[in-house]
C-alpha atoms as a PDB file:
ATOM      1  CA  UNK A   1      66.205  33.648 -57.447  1.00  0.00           C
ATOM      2  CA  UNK A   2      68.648  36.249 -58.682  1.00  0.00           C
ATOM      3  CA  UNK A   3      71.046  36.567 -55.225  1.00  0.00           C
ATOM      4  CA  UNK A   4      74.399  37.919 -54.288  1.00  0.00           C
ATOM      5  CA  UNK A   5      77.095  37.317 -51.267  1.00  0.00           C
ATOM      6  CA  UNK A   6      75.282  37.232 -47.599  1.00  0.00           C
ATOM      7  CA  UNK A   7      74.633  41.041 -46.239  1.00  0.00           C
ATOM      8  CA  UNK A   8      71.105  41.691 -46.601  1.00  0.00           C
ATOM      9  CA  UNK A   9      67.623  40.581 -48.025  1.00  0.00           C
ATOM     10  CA  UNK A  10      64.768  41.861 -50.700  1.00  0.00           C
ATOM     11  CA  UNK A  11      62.095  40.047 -51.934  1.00  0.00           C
ATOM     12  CA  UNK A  12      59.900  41.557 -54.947  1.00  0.00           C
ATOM     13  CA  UNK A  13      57.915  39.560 -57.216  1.00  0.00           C
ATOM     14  CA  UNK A  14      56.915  40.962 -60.440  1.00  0.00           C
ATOM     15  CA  UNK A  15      55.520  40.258 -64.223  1.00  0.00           C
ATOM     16  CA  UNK A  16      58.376  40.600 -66.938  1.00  0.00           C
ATOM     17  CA  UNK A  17      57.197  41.520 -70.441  1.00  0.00           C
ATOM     18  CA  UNK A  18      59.256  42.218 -74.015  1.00  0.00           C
ATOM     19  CA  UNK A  19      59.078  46.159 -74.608  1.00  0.00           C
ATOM     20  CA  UNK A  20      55.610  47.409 -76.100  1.00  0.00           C
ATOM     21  CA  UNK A  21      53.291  44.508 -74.467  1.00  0.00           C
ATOM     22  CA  UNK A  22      50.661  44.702 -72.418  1.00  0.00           C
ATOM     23  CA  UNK A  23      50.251  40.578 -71.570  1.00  0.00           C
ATOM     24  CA  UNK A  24      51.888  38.208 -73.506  1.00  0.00           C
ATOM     25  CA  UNK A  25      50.264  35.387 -74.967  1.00  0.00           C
ATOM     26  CA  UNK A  26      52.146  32.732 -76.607  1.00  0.00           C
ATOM     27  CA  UNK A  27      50.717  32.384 -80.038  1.00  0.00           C
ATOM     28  CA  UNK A  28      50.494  28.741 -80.628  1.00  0.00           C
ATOM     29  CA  UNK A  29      52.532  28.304 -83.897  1.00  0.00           C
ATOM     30  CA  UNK A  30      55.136  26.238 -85.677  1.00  0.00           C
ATOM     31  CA  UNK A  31      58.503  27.679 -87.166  1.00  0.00           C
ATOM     32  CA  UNK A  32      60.426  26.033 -90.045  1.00  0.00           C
ATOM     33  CA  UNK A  33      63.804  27.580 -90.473  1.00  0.00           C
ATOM     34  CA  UNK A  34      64.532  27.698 -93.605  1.00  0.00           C
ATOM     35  CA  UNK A  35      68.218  29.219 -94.225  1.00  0.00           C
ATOM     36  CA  UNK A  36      70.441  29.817 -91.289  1.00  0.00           C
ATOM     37  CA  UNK A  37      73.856  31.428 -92.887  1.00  0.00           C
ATOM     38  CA  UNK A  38      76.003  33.646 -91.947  1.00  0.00           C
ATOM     39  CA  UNK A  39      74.621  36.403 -94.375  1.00  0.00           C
ATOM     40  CA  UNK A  40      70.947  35.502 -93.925  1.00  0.00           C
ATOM     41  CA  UNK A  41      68.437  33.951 -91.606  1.00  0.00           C
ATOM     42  CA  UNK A  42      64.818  32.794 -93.367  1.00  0.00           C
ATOM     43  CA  UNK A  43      61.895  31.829 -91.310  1.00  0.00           C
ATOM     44  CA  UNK A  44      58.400  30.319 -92.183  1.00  0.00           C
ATOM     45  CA  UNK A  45      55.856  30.931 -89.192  1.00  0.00           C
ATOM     46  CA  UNK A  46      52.119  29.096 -89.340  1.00  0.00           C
ATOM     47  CA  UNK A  47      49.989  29.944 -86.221  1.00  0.00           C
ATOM     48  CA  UNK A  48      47.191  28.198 -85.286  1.00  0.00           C
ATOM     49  CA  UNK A  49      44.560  30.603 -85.582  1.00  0.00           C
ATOM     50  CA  UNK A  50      43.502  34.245 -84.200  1.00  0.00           C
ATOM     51  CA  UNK A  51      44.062  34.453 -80.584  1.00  0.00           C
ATOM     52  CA  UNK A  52      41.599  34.060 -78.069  1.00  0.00           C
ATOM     53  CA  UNK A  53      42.199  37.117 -75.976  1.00  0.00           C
ATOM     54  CA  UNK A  54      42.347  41.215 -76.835  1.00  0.00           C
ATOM     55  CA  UNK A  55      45.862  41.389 -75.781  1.00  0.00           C
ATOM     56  CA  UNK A  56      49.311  41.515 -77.443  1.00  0.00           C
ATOM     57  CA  UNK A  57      50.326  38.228 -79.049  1.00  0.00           C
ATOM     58  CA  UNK A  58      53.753  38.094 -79.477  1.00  0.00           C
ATOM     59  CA  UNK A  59      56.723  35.326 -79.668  1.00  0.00           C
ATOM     60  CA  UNK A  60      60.174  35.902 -79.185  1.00  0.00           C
ATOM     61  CA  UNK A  61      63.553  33.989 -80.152  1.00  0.00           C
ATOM     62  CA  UNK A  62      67.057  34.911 -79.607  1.00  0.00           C
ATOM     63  CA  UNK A  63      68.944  36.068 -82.340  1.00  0.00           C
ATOM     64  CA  UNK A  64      72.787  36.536 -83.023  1.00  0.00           C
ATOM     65  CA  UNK A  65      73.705  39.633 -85.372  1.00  0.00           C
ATOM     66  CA  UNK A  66      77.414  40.098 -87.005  1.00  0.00           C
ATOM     67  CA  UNK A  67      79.480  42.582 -84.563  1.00  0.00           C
ATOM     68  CA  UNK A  68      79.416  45.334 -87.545  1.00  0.00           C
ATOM     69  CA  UNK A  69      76.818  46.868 -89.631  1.00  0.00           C
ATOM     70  CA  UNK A  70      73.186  46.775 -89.561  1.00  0.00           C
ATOM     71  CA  UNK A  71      70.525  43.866 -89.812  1.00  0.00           C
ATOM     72  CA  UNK A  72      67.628  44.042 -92.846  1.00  0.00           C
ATOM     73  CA  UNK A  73      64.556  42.693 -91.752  1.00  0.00           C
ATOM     74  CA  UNK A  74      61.806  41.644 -94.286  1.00  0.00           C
ATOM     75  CA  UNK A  75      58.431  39.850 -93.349  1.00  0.00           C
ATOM     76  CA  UNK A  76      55.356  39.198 -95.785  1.00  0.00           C
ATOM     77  CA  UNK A  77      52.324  37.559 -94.527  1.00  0.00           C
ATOM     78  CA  UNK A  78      49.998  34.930 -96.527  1.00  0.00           C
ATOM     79  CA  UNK A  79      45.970  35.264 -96.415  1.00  0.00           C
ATOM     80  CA  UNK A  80      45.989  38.207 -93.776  1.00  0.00           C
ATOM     81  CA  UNK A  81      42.280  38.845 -92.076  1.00  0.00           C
ATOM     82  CA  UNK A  82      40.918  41.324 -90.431  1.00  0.00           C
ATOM     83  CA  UNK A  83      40.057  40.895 -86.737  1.00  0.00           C
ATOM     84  CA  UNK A  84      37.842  42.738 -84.043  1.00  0.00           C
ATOM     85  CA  UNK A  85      38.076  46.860 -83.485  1.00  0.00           C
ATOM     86  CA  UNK A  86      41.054  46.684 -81.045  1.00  0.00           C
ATOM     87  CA  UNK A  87      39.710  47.036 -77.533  1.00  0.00           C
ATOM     88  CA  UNK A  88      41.084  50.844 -75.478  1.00  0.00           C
ATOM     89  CA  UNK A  89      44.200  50.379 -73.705  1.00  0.00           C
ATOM     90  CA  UNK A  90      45.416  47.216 -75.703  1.00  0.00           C
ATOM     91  CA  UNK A  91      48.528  47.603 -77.863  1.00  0.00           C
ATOM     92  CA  UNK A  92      49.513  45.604 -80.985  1.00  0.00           C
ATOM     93  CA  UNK A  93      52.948  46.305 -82.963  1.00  0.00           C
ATOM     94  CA  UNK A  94      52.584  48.155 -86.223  1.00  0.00           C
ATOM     95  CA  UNK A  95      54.633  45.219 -87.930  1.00  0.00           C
ATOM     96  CA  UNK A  96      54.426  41.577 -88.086  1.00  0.00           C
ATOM     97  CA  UNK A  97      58.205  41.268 -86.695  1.00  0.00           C
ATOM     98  CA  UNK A  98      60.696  43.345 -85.521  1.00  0.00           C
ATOM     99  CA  UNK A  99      64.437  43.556 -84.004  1.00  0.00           C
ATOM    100  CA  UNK A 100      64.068  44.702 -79.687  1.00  0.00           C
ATOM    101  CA  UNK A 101      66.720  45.195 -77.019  1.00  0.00           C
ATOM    102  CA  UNK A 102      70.249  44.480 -78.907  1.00  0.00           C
ATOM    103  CA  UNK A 103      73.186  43.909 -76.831  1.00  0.00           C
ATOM    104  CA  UNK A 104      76.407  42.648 -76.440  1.00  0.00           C
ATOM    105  CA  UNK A 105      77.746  39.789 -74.545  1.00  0.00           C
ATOM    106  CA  UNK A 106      81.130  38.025 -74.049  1.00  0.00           C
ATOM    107  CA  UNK A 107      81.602  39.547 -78.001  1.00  0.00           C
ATOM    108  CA  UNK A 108      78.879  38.606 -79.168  1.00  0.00           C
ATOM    109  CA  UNK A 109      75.920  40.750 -80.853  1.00  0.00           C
ATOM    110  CA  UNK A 110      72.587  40.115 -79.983  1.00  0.00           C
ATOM    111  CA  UNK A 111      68.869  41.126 -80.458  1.00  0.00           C
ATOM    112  CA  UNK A 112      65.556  39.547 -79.527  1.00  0.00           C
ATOM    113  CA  UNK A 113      63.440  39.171 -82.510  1.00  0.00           C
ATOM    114  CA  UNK A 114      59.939  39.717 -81.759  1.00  0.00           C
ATOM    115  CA  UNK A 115      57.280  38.177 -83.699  1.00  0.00           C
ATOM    116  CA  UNK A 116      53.177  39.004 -83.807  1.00  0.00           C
ATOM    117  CA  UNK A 117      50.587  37.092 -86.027  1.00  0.00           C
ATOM    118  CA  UNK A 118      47.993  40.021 -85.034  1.00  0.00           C
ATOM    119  CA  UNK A 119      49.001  44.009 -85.787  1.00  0.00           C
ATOM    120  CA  UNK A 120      47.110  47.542 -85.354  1.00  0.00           C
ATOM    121  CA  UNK A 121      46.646  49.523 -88.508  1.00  0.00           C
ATOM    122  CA  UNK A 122      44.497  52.356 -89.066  1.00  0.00           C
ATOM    123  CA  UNK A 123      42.392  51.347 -85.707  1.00  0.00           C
ATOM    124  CA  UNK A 124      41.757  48.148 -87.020  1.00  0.00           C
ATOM    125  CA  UNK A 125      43.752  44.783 -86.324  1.00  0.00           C
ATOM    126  CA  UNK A 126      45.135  41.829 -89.128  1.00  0.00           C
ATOM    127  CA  UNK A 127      45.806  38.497 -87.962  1.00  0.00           C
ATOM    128  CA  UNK A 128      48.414  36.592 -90.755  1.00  0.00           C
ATOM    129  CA  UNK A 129      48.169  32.781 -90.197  1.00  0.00           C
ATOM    130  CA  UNK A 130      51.471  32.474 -91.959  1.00  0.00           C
ATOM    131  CA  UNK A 131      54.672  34.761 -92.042  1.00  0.00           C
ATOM    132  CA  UNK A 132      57.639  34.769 -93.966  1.00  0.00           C
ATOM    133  CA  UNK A 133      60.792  36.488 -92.179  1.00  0.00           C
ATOM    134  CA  UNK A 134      64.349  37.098 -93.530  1.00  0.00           C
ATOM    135  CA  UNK A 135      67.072  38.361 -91.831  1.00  0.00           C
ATOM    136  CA  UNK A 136      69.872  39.612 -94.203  1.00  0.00           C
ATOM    137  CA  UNK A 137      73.275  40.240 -92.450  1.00  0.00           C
ATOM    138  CA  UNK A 138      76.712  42.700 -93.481  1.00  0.00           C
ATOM    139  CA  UNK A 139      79.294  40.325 -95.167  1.00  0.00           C
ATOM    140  CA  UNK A 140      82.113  42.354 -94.219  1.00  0.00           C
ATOM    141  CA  UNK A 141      82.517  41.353 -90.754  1.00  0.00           C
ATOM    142  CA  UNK A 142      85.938  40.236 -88.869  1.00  0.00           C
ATOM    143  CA  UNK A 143      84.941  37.689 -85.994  1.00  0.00           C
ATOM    144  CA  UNK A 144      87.179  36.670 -83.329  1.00  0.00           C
ATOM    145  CA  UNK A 145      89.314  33.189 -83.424  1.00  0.00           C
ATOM    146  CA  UNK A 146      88.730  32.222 -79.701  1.00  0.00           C
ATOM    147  CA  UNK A 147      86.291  29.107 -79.497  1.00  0.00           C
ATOM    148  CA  UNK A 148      83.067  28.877 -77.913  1.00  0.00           C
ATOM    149  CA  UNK A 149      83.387  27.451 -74.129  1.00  0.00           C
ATOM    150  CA  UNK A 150      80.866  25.343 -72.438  1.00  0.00           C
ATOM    151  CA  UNK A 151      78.498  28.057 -71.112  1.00  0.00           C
ATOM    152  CA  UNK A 152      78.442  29.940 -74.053  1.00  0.00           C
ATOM    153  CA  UNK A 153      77.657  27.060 -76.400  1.00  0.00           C
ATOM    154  CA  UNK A 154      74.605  26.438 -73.697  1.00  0.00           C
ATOM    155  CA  UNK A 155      73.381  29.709 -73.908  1.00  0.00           C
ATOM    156  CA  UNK A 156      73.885  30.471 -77.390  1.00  0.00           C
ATOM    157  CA  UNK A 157      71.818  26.885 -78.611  1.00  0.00           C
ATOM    158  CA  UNK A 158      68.946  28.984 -77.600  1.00  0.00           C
ATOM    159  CA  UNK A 159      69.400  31.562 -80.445  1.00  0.00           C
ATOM    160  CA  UNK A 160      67.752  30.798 -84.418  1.00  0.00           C
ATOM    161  CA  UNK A 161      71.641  30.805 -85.664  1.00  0.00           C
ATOM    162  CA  UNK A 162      73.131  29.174 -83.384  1.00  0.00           C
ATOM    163  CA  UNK A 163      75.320  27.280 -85.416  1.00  0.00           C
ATOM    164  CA  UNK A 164      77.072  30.418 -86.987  1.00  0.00           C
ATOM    165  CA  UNK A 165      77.883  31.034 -83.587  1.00  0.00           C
ATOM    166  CA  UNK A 166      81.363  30.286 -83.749  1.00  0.00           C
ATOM    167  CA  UNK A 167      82.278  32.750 -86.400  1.00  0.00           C
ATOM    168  CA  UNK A 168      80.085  35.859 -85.077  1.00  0.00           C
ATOM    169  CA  UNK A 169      82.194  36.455 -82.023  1.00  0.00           C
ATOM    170  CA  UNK A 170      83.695  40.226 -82.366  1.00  0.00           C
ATOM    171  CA  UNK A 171      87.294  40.466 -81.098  1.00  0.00           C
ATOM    172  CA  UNK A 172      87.521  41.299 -77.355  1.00  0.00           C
ATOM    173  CA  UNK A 173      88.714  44.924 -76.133  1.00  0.00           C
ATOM    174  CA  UNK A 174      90.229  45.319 -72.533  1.00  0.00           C
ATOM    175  CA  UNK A 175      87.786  47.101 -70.138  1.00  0.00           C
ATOM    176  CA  UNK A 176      88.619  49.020 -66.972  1.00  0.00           C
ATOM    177  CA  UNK A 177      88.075  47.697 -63.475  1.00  0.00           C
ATOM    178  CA  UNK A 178      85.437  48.721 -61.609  1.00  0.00           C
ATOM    179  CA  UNK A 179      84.343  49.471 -57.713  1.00  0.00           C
ATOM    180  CA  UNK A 180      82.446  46.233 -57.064  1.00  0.00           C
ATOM    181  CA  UNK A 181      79.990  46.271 -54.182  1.00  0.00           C
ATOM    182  CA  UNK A 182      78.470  42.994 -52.449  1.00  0.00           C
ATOM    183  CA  UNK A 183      75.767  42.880 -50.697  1.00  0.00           C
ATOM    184  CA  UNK A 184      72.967  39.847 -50.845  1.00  0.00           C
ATOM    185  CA  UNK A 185      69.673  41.085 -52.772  1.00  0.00           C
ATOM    186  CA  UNK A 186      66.920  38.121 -53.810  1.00  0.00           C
ATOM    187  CA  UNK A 187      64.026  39.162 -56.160  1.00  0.00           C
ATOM    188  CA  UNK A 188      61.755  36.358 -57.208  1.00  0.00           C
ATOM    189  CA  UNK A 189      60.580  36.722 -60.883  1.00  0.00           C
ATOM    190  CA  UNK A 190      57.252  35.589 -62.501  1.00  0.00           C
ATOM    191  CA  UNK A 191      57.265  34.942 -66.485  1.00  0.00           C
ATOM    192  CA  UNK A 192      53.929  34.387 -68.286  1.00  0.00           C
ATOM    193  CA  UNK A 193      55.237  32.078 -70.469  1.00  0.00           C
ATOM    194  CA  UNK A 194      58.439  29.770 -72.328  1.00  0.00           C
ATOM    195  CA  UNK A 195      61.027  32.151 -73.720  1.00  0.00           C
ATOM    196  CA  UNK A 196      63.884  34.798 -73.576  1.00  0.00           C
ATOM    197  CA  UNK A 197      63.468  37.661 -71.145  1.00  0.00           C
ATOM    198  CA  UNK A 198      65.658  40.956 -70.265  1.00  0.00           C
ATOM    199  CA  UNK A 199      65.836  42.704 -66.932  1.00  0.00           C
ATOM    200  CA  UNK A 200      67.229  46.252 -67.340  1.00  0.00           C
ATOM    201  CA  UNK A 201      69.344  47.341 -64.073  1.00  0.00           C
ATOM    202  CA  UNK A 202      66.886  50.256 -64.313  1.00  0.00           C
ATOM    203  CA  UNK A 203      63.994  47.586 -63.624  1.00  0.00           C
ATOM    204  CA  UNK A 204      65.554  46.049 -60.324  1.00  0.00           C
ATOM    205  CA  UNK A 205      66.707  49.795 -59.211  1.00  0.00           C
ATOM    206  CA  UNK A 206      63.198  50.764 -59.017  1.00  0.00           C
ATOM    207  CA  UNK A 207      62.417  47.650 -57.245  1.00  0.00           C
ATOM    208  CA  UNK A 208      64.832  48.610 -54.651  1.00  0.00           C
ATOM    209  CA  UNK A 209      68.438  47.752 -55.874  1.00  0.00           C
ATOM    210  CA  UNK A 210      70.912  50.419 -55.000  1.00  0.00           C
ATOM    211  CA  UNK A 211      72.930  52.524 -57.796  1.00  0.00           C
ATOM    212  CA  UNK A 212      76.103  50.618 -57.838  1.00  0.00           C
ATOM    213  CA  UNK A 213      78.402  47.780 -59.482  1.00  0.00           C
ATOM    214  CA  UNK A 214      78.259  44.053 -58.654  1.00  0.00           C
ATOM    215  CA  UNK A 215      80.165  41.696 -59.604  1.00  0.00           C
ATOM    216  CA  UNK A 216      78.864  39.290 -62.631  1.00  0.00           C
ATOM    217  CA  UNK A 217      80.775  36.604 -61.236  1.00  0.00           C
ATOM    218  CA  UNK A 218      78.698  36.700 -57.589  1.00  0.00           C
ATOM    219  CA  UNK A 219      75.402  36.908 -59.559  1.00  0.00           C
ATOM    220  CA  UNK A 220      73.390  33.904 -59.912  1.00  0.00           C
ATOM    221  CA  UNK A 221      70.107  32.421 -61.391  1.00  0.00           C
ATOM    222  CA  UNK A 222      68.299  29.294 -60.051  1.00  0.00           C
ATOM    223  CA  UNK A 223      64.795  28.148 -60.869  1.00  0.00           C
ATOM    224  CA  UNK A 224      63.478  25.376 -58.468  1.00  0.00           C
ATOM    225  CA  UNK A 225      66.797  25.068 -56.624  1.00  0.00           C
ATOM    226  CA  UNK A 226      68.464  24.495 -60.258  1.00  0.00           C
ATOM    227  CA  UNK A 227      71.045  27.082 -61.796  1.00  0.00           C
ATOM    228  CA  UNK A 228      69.798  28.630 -64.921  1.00  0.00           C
ATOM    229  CA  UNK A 229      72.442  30.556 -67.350  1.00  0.00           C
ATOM    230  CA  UNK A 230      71.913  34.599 -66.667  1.00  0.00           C
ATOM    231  CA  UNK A 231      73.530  36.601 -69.605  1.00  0.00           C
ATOM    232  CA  UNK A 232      74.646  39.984 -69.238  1.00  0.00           C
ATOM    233  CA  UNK A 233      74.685  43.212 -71.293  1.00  0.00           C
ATOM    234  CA  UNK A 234      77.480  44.549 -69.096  1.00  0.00           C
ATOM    235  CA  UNK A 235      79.220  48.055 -70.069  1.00  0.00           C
ATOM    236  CA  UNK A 236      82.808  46.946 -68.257  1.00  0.00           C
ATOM    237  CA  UNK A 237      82.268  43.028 -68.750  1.00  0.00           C
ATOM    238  CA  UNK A 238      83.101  42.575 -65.333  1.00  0.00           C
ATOM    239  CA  UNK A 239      79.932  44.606 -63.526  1.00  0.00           C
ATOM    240  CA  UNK A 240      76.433  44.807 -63.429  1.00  0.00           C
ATOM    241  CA  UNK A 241      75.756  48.308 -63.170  1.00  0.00           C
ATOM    242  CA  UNK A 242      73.280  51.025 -63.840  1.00  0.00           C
ATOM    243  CA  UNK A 243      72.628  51.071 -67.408  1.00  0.00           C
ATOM    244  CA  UNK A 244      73.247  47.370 -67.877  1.00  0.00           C
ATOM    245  CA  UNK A 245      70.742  44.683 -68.655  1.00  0.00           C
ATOM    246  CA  UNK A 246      70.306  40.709 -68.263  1.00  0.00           C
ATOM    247  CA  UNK A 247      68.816  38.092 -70.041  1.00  0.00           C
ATOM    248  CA  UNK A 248      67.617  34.291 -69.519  1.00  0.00           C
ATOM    249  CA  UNK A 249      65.239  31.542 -71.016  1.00  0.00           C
ATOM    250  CA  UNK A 250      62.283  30.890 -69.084  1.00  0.00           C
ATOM    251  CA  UNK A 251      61.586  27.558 -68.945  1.00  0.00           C
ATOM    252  CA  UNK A 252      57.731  25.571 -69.159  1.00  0.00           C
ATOM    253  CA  UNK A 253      57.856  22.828 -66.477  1.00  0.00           C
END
């Protein structure tokens, strides 16, 4: 439950999905990571096999960028094979991996990195059992001295580089205030499957949130009466507010 001080009541329960998926299945796979510097991140991905179902198949992890410059992403996959004419109104990405949704929060830079065995080309789709990705980083960056604190650290264990962490923070700026409202709104959320989701402002406006601030501090997560980090992507870092987003780690139990 996502819920606010006492006024008022909404209950909607929807499907969350990465950008550009239809259904997400959870490839079965195994990662090995094999660098994780400040200037690079290498991955080797084996899946189990091609999937099952005609839908989109993709994984995503948490990734932390440097504060400053722009991200290379390379990705070659070993013994590709083609796979069944795609079926009408399924989508697959055009590339085995790719960089979604990058935001910032508490200082920090960071992007989901979105991973598919299976991919459309020409009409036709390629399954790669195994993937090689590398993430090369700017070297000129300046990160900020302040440690990590508790809930950071928890959150931030959840990312491929986590421990670069400490030295990725980008140094804080002062933000304005804000009008705050409060007001008590509960949406229950359904996930699919294990891993890290985003919930643009846009998404709970249209599912009946009214066009105004809240306070991050009055916001809260819980899944089976237990309270669950909730990042934000907040413009003032004190607000949740329209043009904003939120993440969190869905858990299996």
């Amino acid at each position: 439950m996502i819920s606010t001080k006492t006024a008022f009541l909404i209950l909607l329960s929807f499907l969350l999905l990465p950008a550009g998926a239809d259904t997400l299945h959870a490839q079965e796979h195994s990662m090995r990571i094999l660098a994780a510097g400040p200037q690079h991140l290498r991955l080797h991905l084996t899946f189990s096999g091609p999937p099952v179902a005609a839908d989109s198949t993709e994984n995503a992890w948490l990734v932390i960028l440097p504060p400053a410059g722009d991200a290379v992403l390379q990705v070659s996959g070993t013994g590709v094979q083609p796979l069944a004419r795609a079926a009408a109104g399924t989508r697959f990405p055009a590339r085995h991996a790719r960089l979604q949704e990058q935001g910032w929060w508490r200082g920090f830079r960071l992007a989901r990195l979105q991973v598919s065995p299976v991919i459309a080309r020409d009409g036709s789709l390629l399954f790669a059992p195994e993937l090689d990705i590398t993430l090369k980083f700017p070297e000129n960056t300046t990160p900020s001295p302040l440690p990590l604190t508790p809930e950071e650290e928890k959150f931030l264990r959840r990312a491929l580089n986590a421990g670069n962490a400490a030295g990725l923070r980008a140094r804080r700026t002062e933000q304005p205030a804000a009008r705050v409202a409060q007001a008590d709104l509960r949406f229950k959320i359904s996930t699919p499957a294990q891993g890290m989701y985003s919930i643009r402002f846009a998404d709970l406006a249209r599912a009946g949130l009214p066009q105004q601030a809240y306070a991050l501090s009055e916001i809260r997560l819980s899944n089976k009466g237990r309270t669950q980090p909730l990042h934000f992507f907040s413009a003032s870092g004190t607000t949740f507010a329209p043009g904003d987003s939120l993440w969190f780690f869905a858990e299996r139990h």
